[in-house]
Protein backbone atom coordinates (compact mmCIF):
# COMPACT_ATOMS: atom_id res chain seq x y z
CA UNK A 1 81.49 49.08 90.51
CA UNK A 2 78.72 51.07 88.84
CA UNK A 3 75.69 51.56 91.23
CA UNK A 4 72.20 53.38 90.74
CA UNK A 5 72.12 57.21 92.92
CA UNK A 6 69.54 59.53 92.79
CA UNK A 7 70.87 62.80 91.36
CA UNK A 8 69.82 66.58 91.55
CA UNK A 9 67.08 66.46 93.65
CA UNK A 10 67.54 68.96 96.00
CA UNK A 11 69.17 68.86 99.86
CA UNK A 12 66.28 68.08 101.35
CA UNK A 13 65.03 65.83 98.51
CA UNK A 14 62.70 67.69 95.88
CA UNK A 15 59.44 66.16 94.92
CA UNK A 16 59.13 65.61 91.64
CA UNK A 17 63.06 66.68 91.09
CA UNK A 18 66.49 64.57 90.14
CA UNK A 19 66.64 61.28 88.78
CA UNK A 20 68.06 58.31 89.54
CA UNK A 21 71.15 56.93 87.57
CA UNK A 22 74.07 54.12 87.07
CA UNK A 23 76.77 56.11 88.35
CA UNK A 24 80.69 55.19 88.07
CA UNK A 25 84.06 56.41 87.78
CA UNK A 26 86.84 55.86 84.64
CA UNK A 27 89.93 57.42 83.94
CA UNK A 28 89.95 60.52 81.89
CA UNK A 29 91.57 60.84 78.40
CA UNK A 30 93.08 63.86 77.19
CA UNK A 31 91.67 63.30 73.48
CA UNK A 32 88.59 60.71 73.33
CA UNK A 33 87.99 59.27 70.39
CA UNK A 34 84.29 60.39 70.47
CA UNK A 35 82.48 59.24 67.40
CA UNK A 36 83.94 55.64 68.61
CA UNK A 37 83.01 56.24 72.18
CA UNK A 38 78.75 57.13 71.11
CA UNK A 39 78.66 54.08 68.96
CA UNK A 40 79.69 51.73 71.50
CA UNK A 41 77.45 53.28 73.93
CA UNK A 42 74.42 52.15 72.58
CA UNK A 43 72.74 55.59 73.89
CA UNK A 44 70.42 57.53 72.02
CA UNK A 45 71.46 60.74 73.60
CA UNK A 46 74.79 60.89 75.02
CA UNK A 47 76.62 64.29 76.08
CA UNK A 48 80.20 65.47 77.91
CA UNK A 49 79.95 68.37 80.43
CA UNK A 50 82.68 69.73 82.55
CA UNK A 51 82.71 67.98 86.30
CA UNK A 52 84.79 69.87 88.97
CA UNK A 53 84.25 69.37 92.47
CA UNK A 54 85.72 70.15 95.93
CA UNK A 55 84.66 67.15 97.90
CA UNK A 56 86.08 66.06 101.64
CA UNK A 57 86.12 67.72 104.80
CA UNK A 58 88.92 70.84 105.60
CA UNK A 59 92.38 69.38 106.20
CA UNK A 60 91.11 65.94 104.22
CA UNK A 61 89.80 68.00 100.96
CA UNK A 62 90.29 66.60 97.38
CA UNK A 63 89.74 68.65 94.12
CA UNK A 64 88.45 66.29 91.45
CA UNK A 65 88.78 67.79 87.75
CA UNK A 66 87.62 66.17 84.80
CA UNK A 67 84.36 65.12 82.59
CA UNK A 68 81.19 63.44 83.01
CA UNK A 69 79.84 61.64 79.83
CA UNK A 70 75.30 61.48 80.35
CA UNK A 71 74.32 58.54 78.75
CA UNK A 72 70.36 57.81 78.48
CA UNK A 73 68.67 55.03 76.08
CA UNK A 74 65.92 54.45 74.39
CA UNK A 75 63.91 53.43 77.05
CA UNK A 76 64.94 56.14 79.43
CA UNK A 77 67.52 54.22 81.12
CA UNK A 78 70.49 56.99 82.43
CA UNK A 79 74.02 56.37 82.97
CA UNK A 80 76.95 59.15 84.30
CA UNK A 81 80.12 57.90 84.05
CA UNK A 82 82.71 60.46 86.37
CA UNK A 83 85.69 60.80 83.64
CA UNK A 84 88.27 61.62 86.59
CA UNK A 85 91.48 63.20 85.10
CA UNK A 86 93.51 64.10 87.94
CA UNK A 87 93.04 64.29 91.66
CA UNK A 88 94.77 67.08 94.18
CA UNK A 89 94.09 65.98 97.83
CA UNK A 90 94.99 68.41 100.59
CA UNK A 91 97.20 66.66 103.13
CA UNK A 92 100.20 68.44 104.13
CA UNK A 93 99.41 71.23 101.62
CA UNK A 94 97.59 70.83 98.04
CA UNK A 95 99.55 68.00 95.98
CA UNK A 96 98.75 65.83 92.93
CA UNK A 97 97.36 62.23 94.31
CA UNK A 98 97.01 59.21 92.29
CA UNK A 99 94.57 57.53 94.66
CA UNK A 100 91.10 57.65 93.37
CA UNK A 101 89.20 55.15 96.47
CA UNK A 102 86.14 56.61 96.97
CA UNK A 103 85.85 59.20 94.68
CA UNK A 104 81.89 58.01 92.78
CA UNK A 105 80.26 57.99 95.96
CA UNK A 106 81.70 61.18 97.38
CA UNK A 107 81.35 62.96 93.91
CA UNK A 108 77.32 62.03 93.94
CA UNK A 109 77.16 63.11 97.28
CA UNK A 110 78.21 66.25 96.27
CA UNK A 111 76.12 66.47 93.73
CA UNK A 112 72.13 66.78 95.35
CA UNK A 113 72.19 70.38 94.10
CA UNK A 114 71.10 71.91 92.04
CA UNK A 115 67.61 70.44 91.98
CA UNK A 116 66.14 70.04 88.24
CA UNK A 117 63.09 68.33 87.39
CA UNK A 118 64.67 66.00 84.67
CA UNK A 119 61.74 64.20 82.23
CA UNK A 120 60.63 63.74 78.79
CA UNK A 121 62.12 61.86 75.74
CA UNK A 122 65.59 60.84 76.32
CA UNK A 123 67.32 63.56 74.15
CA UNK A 124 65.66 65.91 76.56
CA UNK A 125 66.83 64.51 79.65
CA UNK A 126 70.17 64.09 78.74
CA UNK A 127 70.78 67.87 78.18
CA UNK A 128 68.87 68.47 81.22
CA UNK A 129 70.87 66.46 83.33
CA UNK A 130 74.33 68.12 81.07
CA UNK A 131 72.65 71.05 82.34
CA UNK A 132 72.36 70.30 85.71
CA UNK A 133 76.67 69.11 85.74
CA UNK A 134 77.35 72.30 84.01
CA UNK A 135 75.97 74.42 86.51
CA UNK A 136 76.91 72.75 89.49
CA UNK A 137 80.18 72.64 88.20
CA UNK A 138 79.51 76.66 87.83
CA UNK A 139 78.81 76.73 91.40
CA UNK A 140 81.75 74.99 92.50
CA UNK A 141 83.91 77.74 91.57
CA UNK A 142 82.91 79.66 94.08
CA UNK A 143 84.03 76.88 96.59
CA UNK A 144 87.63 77.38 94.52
CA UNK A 145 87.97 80.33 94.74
CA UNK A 146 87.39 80.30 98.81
CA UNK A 147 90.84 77.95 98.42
CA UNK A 148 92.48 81.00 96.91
CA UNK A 149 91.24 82.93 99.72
CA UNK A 150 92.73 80.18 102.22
CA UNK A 151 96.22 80.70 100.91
CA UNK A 152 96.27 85.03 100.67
CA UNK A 153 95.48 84.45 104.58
CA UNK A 154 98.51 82.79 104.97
CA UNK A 155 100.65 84.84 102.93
CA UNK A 156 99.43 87.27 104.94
CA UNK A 157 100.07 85.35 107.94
CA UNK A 158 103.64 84.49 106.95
CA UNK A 159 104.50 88.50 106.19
CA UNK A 160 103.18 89.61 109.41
CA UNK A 161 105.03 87.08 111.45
CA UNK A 162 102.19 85.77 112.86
CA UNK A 163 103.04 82.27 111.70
CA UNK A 164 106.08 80.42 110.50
CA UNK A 165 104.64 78.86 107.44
CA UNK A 166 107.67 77.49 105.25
CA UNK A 167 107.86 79.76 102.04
CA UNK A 168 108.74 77.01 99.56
CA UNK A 169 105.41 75.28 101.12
CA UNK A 170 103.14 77.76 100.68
CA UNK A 171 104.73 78.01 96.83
CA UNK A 172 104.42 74.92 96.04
CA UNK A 173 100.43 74.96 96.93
CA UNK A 174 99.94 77.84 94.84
CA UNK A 175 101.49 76.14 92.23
CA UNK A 176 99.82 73.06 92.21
CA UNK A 177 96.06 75.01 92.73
CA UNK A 178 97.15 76.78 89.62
CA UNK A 179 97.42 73.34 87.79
CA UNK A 180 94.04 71.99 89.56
CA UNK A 181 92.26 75.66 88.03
CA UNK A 182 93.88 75.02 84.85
CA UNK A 183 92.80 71.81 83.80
CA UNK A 184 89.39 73.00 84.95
CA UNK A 185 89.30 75.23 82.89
CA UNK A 186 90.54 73.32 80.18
CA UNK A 187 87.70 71.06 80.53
CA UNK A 188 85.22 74.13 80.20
CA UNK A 189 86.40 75.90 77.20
CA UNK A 190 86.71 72.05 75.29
CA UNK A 191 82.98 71.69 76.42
CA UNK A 192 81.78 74.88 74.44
CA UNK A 193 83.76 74.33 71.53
CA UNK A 194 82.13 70.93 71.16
CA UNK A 195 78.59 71.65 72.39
CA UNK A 196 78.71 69.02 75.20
CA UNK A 197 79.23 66.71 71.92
CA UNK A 198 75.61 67.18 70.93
CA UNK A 199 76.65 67.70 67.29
CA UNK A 200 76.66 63.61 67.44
CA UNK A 201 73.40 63.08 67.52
CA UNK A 202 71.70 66.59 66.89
CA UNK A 203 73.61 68.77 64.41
CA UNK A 204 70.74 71.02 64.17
CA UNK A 205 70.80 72.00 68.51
CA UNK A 206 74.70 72.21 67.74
CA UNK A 207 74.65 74.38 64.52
CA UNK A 208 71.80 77.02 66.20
CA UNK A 209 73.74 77.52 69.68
CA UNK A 210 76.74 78.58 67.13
CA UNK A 211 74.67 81.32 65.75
CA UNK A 212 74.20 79.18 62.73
CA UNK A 213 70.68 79.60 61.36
CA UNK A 214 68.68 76.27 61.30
CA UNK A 215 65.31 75.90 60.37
CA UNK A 216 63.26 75.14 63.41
CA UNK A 217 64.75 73.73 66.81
CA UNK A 218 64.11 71.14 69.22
CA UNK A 219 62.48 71.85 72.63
CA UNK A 220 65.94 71.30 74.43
CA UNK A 221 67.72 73.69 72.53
CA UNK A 222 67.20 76.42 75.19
CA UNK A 223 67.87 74.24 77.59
CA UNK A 224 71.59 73.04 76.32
CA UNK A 225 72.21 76.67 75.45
CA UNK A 226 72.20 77.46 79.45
CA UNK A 227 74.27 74.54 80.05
CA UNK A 228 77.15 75.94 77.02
CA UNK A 229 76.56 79.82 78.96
CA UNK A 230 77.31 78.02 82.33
CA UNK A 231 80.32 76.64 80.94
CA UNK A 232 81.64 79.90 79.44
CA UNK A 233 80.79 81.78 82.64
CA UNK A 234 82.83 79.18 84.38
CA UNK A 235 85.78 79.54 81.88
CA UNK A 236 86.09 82.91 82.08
CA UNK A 237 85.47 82.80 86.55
CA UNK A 238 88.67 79.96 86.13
CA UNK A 239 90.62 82.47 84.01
CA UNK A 240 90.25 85.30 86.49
CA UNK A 241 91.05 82.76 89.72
CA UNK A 242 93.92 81.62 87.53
CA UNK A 243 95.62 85.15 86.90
CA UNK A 244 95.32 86.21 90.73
CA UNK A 245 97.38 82.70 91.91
CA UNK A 246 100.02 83.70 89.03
CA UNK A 247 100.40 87.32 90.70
CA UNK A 248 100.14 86.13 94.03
CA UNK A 249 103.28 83.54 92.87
CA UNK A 250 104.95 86.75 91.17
CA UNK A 251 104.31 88.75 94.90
CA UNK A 252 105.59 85.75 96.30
CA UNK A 253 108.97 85.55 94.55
CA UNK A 254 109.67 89.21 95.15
CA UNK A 255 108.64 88.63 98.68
CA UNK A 256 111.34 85.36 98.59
CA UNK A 257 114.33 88.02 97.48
CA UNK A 258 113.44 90.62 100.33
CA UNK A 259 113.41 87.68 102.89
CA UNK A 260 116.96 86.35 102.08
CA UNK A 261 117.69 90.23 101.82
CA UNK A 262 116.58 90.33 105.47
CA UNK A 263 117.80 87.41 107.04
CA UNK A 264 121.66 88.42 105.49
CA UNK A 265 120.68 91.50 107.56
CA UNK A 266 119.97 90.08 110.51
CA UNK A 267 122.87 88.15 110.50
CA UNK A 268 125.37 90.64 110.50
CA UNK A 269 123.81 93.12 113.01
CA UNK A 270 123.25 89.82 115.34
CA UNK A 271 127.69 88.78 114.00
CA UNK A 272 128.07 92.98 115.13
CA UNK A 273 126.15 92.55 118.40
CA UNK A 274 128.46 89.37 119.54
CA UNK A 275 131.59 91.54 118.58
CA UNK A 276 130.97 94.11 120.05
CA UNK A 277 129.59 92.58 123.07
CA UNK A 278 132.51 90.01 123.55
CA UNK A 279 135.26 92.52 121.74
CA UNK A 280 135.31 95.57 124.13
CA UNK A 281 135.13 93.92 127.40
CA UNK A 282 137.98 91.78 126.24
CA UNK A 283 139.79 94.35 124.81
CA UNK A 284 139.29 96.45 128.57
CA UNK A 285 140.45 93.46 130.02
CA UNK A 286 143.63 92.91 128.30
CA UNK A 287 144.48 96.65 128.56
CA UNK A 288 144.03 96.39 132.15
CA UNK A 289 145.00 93.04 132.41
CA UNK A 290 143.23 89.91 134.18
CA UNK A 291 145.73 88.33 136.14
CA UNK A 292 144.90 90.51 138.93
CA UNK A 293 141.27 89.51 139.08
CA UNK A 294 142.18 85.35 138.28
CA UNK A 295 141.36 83.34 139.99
CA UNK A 296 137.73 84.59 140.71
CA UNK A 297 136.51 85.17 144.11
CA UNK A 298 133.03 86.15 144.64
CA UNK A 299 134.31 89.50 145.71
CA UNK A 300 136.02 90.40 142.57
CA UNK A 301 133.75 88.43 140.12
CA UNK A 302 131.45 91.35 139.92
CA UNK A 303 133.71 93.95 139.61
CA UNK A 304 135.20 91.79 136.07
CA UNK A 305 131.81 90.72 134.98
CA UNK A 306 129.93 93.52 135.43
CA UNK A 307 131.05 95.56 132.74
CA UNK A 308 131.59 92.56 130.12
CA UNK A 309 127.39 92.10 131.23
CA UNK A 310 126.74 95.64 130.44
CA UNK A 311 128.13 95.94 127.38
CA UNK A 312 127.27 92.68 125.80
CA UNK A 313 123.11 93.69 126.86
CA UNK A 314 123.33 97.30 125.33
CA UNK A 315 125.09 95.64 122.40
CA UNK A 316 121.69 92.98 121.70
CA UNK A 317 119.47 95.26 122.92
CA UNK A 318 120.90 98.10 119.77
CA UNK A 319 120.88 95.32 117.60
CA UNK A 320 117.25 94.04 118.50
CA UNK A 321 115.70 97.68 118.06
CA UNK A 322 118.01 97.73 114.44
CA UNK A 323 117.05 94.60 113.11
CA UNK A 324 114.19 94.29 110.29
CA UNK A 325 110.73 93.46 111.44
CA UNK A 326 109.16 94.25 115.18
CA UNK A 327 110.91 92.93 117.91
CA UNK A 328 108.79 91.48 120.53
CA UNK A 329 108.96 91.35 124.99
CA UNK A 330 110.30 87.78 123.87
CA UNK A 331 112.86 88.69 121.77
CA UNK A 332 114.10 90.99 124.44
CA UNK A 333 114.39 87.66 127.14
CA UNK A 334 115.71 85.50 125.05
CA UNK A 335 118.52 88.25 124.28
CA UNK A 336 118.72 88.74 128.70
CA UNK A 337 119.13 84.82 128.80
CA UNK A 338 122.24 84.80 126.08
CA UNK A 339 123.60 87.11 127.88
CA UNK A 340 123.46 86.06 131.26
CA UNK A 341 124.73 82.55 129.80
CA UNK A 342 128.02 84.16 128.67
CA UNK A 343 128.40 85.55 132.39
CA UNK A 344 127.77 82.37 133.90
CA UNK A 345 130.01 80.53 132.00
CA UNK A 346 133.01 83.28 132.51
CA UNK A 347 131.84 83.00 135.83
CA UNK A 348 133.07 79.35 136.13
CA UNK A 349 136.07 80.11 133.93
CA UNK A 350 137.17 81.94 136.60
CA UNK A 351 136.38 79.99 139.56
CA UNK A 352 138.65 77.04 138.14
CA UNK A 353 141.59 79.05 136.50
CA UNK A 354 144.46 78.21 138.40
CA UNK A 355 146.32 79.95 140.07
CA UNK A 356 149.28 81.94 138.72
């Protein structure tokens, strides 16, 4: 339900600063029909800037990307209607969500900076308040681009062993922030190339922030020319976070290939290690033969076991210092433990042979 918040006026409030308007939240369209949508509205101004926010607390975050159409009347009456096209909620890692509960008052939450004084006619407070979307949206990329930041840590993380984060996981986020930068950016470069849809009600604003020369201008033209820079600036800030998650995807794939690489390595020196630690004491023991020690006393147990423990813990231990990556004081006791396993359960082999 649409509901009246007070907008840009600073965090503390601003004297003098923000405005208070109808707020609510529709579902985006990919192509409006926008000469339609103004002459419905009724508005004498009415104007479409980019909205992109990163609302939530960590572990509970959502990434809301879409537009926000500034409405304001005749008599000064303002109305922002949140034009949500998609949604990515961090859960268990980044994913799309279809849920939208909640999003209008967390979005005006969000949305206290930056503090404008927004007054005058009604043409000139809907570009200031455009303004004001633009750049906060601006300033949100910053907040984006800390996500980015998030995930190199754990790529990081995940190739220094300091964490077993699941590959495919931590591909699949990059993936999907890739999609949430995207569409933001999407959303930016439609917004200069229609002037915020001024060119609907004020051809002359639209034709003179094109380069076109106009004969005179109106006293907002300045300020809806920061608000189409704000939006380039954040097109070309999206473009750059963009590129980095595609290379960080490409480093990721290679990284994939050398993984498998290393695992198929460190199965076959841990397949060598088992051979060569069960192989050579057996082989002693059938040159030798067993019978002799069988069944097992605890006088002779030793003297059989003993070298089949030996050689099974210099057999790990050659594999552990061979294998790929760092082995670690617990690598080393988990090999001991194996080990001493195998000689407890030859031990009771022994003890219940029978007797030949």
């Amino acid at each position: 339900m649409p509901s009246t918040s007070l907008l840009f006026a600073g965090d503390p409030v601003e004297e003098g600063h923000g405005l208070h308007a109808v707020v609510s939240t529709e579902p985006g369209v990919d192509l409006p029909l926008r000469r339609e949508i103004w002459q419905r509205s009724g508005a004498e101004a009415l104007l479409v800037p980019p909205l992109v926010r990163l609302i939530g607390d960590r572990g509970d975050r959502r990434i809301v990307v879409g537009e926000a159409r500034v409405a304001v009347t005749a008599d000064g009456g303002t109305s922002v209607a949140f034009l949500v096209q998609s949604v990515w909620r961090e859960s268990t890692g980044w994913q799309q969500d279809t849920e939208s509960g909640g999003l209008t008052e967390a979005v005006v939450g969000s949305l206290a900076e930056p503090a404008h004084r927004i007054d005058g006619d009604p043409k000139a407070k809907a570009v200031t308040v455009a303004k004001a979307l633009a750049e906060a949206s601006r300033d949100e990329v910053t907040r984006l681009r800390g996500l980015r930041y998030e995930v190199e840590r754990q790529v990081a993380d995940l190739l220094a062993q300091r964490r077993s984060t699941a590959l495919r996981s931590l591909l699949a986020q990059i993936i999907e922030l890739s999609m949430a930068l995207s569409r933001a950016r999407d959303h930016a470069r439609a917004a200069v190339r229609e002037g915020l849809w001024i060119g609907l009600w004020d051809a002359d604003t639209y034709r003179a922030n094109r380069g076109e020369q106009v004969d005179g201008s109106n006293p907002w033209t300045a300020t809806h020319r920061a608000a189409l820079r704000h939006c380039e600036a954040m097109d070309v800030e999206l473009a750059e976070e963009v590129a980095r998650l595609h290379a960080l995807l490409s480093s990721m794939s290679t990284f994939a290939v050398a993984q498998d690489g290393e695992a198929q390595q460190r199965f076959n020196m841990a397949a060598a290690a088992a051979a060569a630690g069960l192989g050579l004491p057996a082989l002693i023991l059938s040159l030798y033969g067993a019978d002799s020690f069988l069944p097992f006393s605890f006088d002779r147990a030793w003297r059989a076991l003993l070298p089949i423990a030996l050689t099974a813990l210099v057999a790990v231990v050659v594999a552990l210092r061979r294998m790929p990556g760092r082995a670690t004081v617990r690598h080393y006791l988990v090999a001991a433990g194996l080990v001493a396993a195998l000689v407890c359960v030859l031990l009771v082999a022994g003890l219940l042979a029978p007797v030949g």
